[in-house]
C-alpha atoms as a PDB file:
ATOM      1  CA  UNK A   1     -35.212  49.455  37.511  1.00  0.00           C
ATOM      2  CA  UNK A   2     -31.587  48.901  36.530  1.00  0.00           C
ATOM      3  CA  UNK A   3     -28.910  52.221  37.264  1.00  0.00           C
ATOM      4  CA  UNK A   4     -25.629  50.087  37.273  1.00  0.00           C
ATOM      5  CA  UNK A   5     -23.758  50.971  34.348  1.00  0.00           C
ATOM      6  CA  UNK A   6     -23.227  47.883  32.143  1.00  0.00           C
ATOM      7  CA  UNK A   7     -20.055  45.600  33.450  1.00  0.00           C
ATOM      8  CA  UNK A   8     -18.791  42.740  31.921  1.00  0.00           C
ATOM      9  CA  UNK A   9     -19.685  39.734  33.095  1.00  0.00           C
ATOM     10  CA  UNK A  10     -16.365  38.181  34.678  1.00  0.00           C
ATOM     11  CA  UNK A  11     -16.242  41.631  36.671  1.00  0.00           C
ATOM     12  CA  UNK A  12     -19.886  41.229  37.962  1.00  0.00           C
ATOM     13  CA  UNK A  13     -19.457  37.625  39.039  1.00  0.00           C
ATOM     14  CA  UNK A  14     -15.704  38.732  40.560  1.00  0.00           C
ATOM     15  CA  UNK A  15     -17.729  41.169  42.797  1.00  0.00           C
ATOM     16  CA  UNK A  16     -21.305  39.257  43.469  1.00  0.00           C
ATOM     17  CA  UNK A  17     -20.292  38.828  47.204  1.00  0.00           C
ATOM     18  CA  UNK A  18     -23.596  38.878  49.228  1.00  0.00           C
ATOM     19  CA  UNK A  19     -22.323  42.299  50.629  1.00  0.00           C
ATOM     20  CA  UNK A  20     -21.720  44.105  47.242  1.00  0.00           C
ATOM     21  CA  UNK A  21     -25.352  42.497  46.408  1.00  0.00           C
ATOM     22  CA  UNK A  22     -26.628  44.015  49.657  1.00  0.00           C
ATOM     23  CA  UNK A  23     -24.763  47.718  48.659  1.00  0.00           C
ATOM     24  CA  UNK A  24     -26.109  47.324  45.337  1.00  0.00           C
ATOM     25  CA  UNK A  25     -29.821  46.865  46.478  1.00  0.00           C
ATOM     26  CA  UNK A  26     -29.870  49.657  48.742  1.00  0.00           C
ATOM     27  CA  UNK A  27     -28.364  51.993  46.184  1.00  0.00           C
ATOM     28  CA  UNK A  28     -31.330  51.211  43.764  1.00  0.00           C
ATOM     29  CA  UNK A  29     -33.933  51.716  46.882  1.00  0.00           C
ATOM     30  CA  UNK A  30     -32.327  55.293  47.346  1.00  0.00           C
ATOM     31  CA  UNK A  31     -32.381  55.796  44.149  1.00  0.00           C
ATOM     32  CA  UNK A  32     -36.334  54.957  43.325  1.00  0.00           C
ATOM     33  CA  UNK A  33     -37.304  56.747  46.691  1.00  0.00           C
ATOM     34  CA  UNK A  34     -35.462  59.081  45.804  1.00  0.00           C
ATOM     35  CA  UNK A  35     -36.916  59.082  41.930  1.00  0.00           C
ATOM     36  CA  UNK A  36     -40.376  59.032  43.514  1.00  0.00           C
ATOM     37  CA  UNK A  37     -40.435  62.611  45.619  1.00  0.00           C
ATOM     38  CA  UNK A  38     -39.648  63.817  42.234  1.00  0.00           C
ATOM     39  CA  UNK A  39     -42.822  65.688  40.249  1.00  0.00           C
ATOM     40  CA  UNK A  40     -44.006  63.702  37.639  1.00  0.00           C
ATOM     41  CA  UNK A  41     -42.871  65.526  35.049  1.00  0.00           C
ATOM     42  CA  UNK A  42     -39.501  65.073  35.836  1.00  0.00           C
ATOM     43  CA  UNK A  43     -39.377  61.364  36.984  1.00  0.00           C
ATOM     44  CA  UNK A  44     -40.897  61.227  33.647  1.00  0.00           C
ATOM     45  CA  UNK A  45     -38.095  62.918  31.652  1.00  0.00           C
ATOM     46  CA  UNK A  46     -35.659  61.172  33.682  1.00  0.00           C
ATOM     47  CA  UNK A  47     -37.081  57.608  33.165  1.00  0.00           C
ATOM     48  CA  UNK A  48     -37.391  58.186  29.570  1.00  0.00           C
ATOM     49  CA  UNK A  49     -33.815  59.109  29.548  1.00  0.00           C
ATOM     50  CA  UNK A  50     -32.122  57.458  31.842  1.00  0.00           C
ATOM     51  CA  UNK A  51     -33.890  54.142  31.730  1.00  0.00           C
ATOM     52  CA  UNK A  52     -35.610  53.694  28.723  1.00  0.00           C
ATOM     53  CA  UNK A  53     -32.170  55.319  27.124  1.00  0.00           C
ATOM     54  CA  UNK A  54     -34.365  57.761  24.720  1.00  0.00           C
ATOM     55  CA  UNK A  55     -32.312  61.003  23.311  1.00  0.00           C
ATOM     56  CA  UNK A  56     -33.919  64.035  24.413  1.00  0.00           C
ATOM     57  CA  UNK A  57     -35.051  65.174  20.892  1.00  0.00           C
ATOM     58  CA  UNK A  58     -36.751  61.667  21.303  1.00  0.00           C
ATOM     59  CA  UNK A  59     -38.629  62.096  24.683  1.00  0.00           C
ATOM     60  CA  UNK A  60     -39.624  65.814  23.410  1.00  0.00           C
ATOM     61  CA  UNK A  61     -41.387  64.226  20.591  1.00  0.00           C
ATOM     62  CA  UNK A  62     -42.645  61.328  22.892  1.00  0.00           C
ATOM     63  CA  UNK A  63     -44.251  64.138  25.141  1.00  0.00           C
ATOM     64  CA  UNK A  64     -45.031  66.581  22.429  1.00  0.00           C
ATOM     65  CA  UNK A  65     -42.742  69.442  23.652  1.00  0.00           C
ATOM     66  CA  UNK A  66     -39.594  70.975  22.997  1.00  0.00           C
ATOM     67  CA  UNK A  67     -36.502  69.981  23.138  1.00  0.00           C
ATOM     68  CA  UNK A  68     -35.416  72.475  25.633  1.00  0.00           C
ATOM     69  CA  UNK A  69     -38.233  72.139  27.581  1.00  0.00           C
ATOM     70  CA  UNK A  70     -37.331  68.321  28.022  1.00  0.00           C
ATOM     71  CA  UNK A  71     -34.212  69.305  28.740  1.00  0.00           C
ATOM     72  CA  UNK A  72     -34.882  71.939  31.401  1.00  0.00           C
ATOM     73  CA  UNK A  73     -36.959  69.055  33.094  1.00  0.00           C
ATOM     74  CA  UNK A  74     -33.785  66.579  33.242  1.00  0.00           C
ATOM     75  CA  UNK A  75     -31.643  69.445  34.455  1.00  0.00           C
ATOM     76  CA  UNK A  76     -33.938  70.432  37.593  1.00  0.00           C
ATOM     77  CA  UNK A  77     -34.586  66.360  38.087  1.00  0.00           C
ATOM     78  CA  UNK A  78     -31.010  65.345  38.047  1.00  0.00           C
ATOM     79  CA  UNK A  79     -30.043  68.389  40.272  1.00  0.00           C
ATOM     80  CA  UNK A  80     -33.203  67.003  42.822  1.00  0.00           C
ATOM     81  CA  UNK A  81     -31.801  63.868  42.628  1.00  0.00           C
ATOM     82  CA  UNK A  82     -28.424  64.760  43.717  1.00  0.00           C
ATOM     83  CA  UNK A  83     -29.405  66.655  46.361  1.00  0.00           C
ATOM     84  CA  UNK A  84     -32.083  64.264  47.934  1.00  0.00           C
ATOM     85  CA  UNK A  85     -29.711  61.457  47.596  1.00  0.00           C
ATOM     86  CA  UNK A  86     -26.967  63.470  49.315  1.00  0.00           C
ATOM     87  CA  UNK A  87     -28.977  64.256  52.200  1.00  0.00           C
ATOM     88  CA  UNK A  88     -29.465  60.800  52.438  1.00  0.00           C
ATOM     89  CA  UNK A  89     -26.353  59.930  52.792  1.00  0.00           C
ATOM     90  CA  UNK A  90     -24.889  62.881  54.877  1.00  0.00           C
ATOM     91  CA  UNK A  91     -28.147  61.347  57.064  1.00  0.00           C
ATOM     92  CA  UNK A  92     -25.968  57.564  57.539  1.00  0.00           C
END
């Protein structure tokens, strides 16, 4: 799983020092650990979303649900998210 935003290439390769590779690599282990103590249904929403890039009128037909219902999912994942991921690093 990818959760860098896209860069362009001369900026990646400016910064692809084996530290910022090392920072980079733990960020996306937080951020799957983190991903996984999430209930299914809203690592699902959030995959979907995040990164599979589906539109939430997308992922509630995907699932067969409603839109807001999708949406409510995403809200209380992302919030998780935050939190677990800042307990994490008020942990460091």
């Amino acid at each position: 799983m990818h959760w860098d935003a896209p860069e362009d290439a001369a900026v990646r390769a400016a910064t692809d020092t084996p530290e910022v590779k090392l920072l980079a690599r733990e960020r996306t282990r937080s951020i799957e650990e983190a991903l996984a103590a999430l209930p299914d249904s809203q690592r699902e929403v959030i995959v979907l979303h995040k990164v599979e890039g589906l539109s939430f009128p997308e992922i509630a037909e995907a699932l067969d649900d409603k839109v807001e219902a999708v949406k409510s999912r995403a809200f209380r994942g992302y919030r998780a998210l935050r939190r677990i991921l800042e307990a994490e690093g008020s942990g460091r």
